[in-house]
N, C-alpha and C. Protein backbone atom coordinates (compact mmCIF):
# COMPACT_ATOMS: atom_id res chain seq x y z
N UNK A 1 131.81 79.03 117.07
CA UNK A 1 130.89 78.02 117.53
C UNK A 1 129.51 78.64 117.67
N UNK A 2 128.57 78.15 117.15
CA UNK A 2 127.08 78.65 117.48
C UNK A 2 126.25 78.03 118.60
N UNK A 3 125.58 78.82 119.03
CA UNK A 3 125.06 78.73 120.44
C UNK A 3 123.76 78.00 119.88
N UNK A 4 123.93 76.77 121.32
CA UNK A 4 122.53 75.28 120.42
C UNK A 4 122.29 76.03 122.06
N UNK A 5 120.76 75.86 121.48
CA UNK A 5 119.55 75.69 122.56
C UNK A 5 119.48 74.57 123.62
N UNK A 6 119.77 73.14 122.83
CA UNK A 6 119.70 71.89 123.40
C UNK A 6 120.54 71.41 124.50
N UNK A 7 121.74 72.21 123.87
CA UNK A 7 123.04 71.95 124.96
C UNK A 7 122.97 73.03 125.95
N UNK A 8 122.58 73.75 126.12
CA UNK A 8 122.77 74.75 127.06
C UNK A 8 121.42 74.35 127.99
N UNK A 9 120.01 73.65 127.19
CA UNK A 9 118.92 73.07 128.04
C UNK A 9 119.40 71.48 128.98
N UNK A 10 120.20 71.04 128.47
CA UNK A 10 120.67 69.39 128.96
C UNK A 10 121.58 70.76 130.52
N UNK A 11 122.78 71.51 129.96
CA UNK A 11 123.88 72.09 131.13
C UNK A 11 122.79 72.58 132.55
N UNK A 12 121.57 73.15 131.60
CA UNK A 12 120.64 73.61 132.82
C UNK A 12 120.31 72.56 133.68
N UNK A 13 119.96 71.75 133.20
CA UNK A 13 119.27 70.47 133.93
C UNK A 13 120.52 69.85 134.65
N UNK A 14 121.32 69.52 134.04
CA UNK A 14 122.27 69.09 135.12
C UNK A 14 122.85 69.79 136.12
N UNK A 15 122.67 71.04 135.97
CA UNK A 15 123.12 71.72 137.20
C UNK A 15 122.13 71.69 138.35
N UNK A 16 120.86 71.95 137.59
CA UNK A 16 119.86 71.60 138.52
C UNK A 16 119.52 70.26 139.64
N UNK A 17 119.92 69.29 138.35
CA UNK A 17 120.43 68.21 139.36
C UNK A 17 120.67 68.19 140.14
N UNK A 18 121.99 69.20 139.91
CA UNK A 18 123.38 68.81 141.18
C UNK A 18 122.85 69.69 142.18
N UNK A 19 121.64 70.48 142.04
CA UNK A 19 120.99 71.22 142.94
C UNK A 19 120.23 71.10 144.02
N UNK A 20 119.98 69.26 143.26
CA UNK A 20 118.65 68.63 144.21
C UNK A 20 117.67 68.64 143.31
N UNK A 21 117.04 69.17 142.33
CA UNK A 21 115.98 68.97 141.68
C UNK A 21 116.18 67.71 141.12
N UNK A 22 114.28 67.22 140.74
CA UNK A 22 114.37 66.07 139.96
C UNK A 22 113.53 66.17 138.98
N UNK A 23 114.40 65.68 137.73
CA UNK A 23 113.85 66.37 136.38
C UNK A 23 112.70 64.75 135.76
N UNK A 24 112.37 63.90 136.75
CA UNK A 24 111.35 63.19 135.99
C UNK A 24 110.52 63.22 136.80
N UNK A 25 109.15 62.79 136.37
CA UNK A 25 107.92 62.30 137.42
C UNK A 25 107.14 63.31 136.81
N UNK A 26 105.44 63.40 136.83
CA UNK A 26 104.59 63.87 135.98
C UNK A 26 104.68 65.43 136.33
N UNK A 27 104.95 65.98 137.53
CA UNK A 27 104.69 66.80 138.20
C UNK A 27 106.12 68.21 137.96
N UNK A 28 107.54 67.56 137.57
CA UNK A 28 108.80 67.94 137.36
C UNK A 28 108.74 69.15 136.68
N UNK A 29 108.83 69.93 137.09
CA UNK A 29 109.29 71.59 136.03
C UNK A 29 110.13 71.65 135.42
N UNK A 30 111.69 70.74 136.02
CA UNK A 30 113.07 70.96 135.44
C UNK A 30 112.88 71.11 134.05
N UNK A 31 112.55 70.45 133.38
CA UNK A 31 112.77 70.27 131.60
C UNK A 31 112.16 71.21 131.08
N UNK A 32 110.94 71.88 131.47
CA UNK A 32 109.94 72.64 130.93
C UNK A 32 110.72 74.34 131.41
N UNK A 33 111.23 73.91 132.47
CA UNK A 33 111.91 75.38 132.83
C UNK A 33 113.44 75.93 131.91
N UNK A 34 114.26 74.59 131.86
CA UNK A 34 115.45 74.80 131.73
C UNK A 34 115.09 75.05 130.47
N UNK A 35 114.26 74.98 129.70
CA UNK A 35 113.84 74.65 127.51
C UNK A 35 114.11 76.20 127.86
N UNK A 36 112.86 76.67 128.17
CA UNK A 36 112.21 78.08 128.65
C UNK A 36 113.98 78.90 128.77
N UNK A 37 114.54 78.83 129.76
CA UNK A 37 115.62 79.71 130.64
C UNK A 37 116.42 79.76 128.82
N UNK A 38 116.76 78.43 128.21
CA UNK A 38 117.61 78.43 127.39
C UNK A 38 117.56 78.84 126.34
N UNK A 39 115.96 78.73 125.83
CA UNK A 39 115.55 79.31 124.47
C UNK A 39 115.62 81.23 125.09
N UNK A 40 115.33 81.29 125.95
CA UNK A 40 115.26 83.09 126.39
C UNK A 40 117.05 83.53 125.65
N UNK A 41 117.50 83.20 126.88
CA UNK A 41 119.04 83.54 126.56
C UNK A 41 119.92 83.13 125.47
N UNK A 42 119.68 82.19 125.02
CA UNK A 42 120.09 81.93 123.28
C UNK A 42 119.38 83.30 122.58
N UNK A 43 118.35 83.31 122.40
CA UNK A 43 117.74 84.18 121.80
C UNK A 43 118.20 85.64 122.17
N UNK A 44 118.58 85.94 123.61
CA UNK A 44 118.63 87.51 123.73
C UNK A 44 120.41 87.53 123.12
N UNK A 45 121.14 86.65 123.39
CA UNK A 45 122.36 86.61 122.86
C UNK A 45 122.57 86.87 121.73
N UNK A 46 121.94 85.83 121.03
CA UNK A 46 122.05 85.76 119.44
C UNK A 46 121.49 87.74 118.30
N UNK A 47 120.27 88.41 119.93
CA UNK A 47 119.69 89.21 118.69
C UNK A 47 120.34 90.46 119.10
N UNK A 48 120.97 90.04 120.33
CA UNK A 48 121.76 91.73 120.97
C UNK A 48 123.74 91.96 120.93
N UNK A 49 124.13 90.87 120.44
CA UNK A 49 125.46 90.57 120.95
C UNK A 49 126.33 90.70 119.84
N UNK A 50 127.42 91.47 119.89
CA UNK A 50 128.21 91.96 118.70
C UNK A 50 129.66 91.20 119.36
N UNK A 51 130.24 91.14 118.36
CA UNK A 51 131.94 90.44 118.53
C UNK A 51 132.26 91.92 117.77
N UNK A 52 133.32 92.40 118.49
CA UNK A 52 134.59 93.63 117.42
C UNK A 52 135.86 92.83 116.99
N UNK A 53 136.15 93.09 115.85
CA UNK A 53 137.48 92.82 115.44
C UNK A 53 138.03 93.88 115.13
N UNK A 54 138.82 93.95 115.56
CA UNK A 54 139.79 95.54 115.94
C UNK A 54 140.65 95.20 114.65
N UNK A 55 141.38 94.32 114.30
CA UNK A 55 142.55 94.73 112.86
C UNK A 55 142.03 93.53 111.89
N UNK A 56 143.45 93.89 110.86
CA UNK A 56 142.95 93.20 109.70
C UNK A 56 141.92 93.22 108.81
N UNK A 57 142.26 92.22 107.58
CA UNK A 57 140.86 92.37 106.54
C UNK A 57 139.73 92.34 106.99
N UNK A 58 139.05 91.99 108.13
CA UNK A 58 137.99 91.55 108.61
C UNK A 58 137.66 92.55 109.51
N UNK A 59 137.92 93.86 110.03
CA UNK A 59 137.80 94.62 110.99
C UNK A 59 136.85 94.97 111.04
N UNK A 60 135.65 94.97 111.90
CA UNK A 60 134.06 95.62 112.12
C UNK A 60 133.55 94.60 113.46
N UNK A 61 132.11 95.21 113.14
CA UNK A 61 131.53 94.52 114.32
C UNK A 61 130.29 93.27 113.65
N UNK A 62 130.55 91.75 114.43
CA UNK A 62 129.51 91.01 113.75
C UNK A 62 128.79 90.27 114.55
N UNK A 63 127.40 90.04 114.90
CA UNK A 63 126.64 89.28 115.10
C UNK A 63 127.04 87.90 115.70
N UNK A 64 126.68 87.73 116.63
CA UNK A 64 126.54 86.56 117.36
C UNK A 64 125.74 85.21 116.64
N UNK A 65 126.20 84.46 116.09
CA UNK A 65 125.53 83.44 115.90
C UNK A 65 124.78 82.06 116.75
């Protein structure tokens, strides 16, 4: 499964929600923060993160998609 930006920005916000924040009104950070938090960590995931497969035809180390 590849890691979406979008879905992991909507999980932020709803947690935030459930936090008490409120993600509308001109003034709201939620959306602008959670983009931010999600594009970071997608990104550090995707450029640092190895899977090992220990046996079989496929055995090495590969990239996080």
């Amino acid at each position: 499964m590849a890691l979406s930006k979008a879905q992991l920005k909507n999980r932020i916000i709803s947690e935030m929600q459930a936090q008490g924040a409120t993600a509308t009104g001109e003034h709201s950070w939620v959306n602008r923060m959670a983009e931010a938090i999600a594009n970071a960590v997608v990104d550090e995931v995707q450029s640092n993160a190895e899977v090992p497969v220990t046996g079989g035809s496929s055995a090495g180390n590969y990239k996080v998609k």
